[in-house]
Structure formats: C-alpha cells, structure tokens
Protein backbone atom coordinates (compact mmCIF):
# COMPACT_ATOMS: atom_id res chain seq x y z
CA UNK A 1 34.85 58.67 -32.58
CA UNK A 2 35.25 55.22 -30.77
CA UNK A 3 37.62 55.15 -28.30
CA UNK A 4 38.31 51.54 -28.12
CA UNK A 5 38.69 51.81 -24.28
CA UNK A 6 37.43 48.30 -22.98
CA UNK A 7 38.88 45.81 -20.65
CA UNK A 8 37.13 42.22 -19.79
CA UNK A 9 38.12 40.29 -16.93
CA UNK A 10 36.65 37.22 -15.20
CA UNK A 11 35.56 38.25 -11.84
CA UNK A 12 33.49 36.37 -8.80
CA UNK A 13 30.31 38.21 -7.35
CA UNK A 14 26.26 38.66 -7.32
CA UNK A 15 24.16 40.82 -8.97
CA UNK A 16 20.32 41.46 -9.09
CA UNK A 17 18.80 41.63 -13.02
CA UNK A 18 15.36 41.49 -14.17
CA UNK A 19 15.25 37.93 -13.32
CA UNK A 20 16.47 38.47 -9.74
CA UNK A 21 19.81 37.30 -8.39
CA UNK A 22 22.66 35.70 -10.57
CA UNK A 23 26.50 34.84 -10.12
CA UNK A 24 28.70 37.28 -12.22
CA UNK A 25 31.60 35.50 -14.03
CA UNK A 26 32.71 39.03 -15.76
CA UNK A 27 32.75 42.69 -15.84
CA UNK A 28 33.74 44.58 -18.74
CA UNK A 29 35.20 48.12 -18.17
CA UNK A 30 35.43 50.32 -20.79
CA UNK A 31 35.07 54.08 -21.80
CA UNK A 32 33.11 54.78 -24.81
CA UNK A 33 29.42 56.00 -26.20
CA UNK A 34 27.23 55.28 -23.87
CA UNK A 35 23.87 53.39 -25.25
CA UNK A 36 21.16 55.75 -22.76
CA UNK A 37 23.62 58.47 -21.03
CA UNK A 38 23.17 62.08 -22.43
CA UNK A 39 27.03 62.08 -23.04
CA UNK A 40 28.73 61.67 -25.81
CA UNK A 41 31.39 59.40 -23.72
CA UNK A 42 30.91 57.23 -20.45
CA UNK A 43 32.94 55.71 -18.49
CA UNK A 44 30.92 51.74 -18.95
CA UNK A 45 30.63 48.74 -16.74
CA UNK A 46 29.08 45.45 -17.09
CA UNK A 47 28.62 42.53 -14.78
CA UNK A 48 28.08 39.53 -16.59
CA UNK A 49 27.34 35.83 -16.91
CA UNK A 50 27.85 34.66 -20.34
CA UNK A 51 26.82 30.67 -19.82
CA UNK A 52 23.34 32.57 -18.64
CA UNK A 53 23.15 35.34 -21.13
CA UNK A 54 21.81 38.44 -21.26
CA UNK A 55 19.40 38.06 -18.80
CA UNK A 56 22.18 37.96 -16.62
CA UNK A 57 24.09 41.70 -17.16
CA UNK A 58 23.71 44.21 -15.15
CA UNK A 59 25.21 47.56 -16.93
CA UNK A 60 25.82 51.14 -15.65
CA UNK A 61 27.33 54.20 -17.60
CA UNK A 62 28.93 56.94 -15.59
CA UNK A 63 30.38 60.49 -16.31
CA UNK A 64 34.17 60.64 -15.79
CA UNK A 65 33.46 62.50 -12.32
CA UNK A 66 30.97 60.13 -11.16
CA UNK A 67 33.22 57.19 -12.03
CA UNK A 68 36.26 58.81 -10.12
CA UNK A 69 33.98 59.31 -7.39
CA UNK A 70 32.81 55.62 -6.66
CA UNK A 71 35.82 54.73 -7.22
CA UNK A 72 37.05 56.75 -4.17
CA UNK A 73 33.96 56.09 -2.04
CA UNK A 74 34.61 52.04 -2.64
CA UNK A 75 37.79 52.46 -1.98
CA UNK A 76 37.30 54.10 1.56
CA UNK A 77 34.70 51.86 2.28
CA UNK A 78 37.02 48.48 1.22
CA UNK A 79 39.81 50.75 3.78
CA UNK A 80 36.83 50.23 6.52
CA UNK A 81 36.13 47.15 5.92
CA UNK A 82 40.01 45.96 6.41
CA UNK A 83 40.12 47.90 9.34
CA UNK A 84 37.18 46.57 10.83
CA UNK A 85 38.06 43.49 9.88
CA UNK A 86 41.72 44.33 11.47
CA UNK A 87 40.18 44.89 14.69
CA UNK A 88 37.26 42.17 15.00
CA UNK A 89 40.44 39.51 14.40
CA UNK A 90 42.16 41.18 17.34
CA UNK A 91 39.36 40.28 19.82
C-alpha cells in the first residue's frame, strides 16, 4: 500500500549527477516504495532542479535505520561545525 508520505520544499545547494555539478532548487522527502531498494518501504530523498530536468536529480532510498542514522551523524557534524565556527569568530 502507498503511504502517501512525501514532502517538497525549495531548498539552496549542489549536487554532482551524471552530467557533473548542478544547483539544487528542491528536495523531496518522502517515505514510500522504493524504485531499486530490496524493501518494500524507504525512507526517499531527491535533490532536484526542475528548470534543468532530470538530468539534474540526484535520488537516494534509505531503510528507516539508516535514515535515522544520517540524520544523527549530520546533525553532530552541523553541532561541529557551529562550534567551530563559535570558536574561529572568537579569535
């Protein structure tokens, strides 16, 4: 069954596709079935560029536990960037 889990949101960064290195404009989050992961659900993000198309989408499915653990590990990395970041603005 569909889940209807998805979220899209405009969003500023860079990605690398097949046809190297474009601006993102949007990621879509989402949990549903996955298109190439063995599960029958997935935890789904896309960067995107609509105006470009779909040259320009990078897409990655995750299990549940992966997805909670990037989420952690970006999270304590964004926490060490601020603190560096803290610290270098102190000098």
């Amino acid at each position: 069954m569909c889940t209807m889990i998805t979220t899209k949101h405009q969003f500023e960064a860079r990605a690398k596709g097949p046809d190297g290195w474009f601006e993102v404009k949007q990621v879509y989050l989402g949990y549903d079935h996955p298109a190439h992961s063995p599960s029958d659900h997935a935890v789904l993000f896309d960067l995107a560029n609509e105006e470009i198309g779909t040259g320009a989408r990078l897409g990655v499915e995750l299990t549940t536990e992966a997805a909670t653990r990037l989420a952690y590990l970006l999270l304590e990395t964004v926490q060490q960037a601020a603190r560096y970041e803290a610290k270098s603005a102190r000098k």
